[in-house]
Protein backbone atom coordinates (compact mmCIF):
# COMPACT_ATOMS: atom_id res chain seq x y z
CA UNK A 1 0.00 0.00 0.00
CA UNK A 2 1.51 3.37 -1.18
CA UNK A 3 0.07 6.03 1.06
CA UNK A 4 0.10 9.18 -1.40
CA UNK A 5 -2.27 6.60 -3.47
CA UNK A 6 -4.45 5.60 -1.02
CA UNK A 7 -4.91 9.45 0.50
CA UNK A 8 -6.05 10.25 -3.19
CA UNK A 9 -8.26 7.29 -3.17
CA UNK A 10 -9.87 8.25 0.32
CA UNK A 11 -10.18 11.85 -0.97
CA UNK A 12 -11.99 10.58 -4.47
CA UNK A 13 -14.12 8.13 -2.39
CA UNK A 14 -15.02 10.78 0.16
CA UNK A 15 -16.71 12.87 -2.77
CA UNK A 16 -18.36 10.10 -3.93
CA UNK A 17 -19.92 9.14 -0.11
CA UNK A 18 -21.05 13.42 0.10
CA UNK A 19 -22.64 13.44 -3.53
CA UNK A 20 -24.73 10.02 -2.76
CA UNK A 21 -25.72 11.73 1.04
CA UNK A 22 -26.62 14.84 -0.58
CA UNK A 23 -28.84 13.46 -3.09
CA UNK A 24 -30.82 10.65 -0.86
CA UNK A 25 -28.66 7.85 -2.79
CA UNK A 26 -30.79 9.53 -5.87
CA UNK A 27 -27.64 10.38 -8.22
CA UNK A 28 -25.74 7.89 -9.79
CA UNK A 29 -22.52 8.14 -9.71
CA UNK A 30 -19.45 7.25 -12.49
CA UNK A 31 -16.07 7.91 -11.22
CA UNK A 32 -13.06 7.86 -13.87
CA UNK A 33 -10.24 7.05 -11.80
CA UNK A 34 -6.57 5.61 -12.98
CA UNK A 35 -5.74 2.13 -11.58
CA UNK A 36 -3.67 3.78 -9.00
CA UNK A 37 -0.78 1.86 -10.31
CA UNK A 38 -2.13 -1.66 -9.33
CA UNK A 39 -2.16 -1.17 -5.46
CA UNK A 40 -5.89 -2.88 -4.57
CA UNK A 41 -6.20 -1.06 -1.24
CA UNK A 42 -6.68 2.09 -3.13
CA UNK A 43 -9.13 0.82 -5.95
CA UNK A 44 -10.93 -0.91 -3.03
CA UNK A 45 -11.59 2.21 -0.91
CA UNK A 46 -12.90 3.79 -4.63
CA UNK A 47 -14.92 -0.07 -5.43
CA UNK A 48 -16.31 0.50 -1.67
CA UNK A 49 -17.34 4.33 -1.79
CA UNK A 50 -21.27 3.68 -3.13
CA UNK A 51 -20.18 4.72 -6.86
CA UNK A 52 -22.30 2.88 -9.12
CA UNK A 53 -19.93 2.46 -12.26
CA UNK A 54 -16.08 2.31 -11.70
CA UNK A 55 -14.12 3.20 -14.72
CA UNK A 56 -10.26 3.23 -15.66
CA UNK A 57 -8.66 3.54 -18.98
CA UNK A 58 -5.81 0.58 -19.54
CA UNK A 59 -2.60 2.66 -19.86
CA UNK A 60 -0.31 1.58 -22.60
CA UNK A 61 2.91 3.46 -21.43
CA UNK A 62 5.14 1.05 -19.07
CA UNK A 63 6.73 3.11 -16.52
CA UNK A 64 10.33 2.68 -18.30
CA UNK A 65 8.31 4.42 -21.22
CA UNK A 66 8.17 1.91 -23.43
CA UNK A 67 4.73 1.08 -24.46
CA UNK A 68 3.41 -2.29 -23.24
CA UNK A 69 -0.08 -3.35 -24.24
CA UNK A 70 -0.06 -6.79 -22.95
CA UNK A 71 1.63 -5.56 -19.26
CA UNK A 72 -1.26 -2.89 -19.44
CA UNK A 73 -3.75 -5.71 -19.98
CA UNK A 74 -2.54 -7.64 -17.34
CA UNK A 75 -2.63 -5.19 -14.86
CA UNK A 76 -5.95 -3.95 -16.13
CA UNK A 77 -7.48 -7.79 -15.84
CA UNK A 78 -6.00 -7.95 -12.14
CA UNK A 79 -7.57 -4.64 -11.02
CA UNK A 80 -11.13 -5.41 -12.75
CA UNK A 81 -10.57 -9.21 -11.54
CA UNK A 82 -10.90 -7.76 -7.88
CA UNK A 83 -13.36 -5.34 -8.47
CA UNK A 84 -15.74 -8.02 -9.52
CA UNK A 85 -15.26 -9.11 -5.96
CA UNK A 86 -16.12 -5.64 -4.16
CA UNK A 87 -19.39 -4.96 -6.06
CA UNK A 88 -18.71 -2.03 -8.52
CA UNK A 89 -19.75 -2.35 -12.54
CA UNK A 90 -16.89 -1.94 -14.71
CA UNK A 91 -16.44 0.08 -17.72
CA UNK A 92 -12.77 0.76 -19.77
């Protein structure tokens, strides 16, 4: 767990928790957020917040810069493989 990733995940998940109190649970709520670099704690405090549609874009861009579809995929499959467990729809 990298801290500076989870505080940003807290902070995105907090917004999420006010807009669904302010509204009654009326609004839905879609949250584009990046895969926080594969640490689960952090897309699991966003898959927990109440959203109602998690979405990430695979990244393509290894962090050595060279681009790397197939890592991307992988990681991508892990992080929606886990959601599926924490109750959030997925959408790339």
């Amino acid at each position: 767990m990298q801290p500076a990733l989870l505080a940003g995940a807290t902070h995105i998940a907090a917004t999420i928790r006010g807009l669904k109190e302010e509204t009654e649970g009326r609004l839905l709520v879609e949250a584009l957020v990046p895969d926080f670099q594969g640490d689960l704690a952090a897309v699991r405090t966003i898959a927990q917040s109440g959203l109602d549609v998690y979405a990430h874009n695979v990244e393509t861009v290894s962090p050595y810069g060279i681009a790397s579809e197939v890592c991307a995929f992988q990681e991508a499959a892990r992080v929606s493989f886990c959601l599926s467990f924490w109750r959030a729809c997925i959408l790339w």
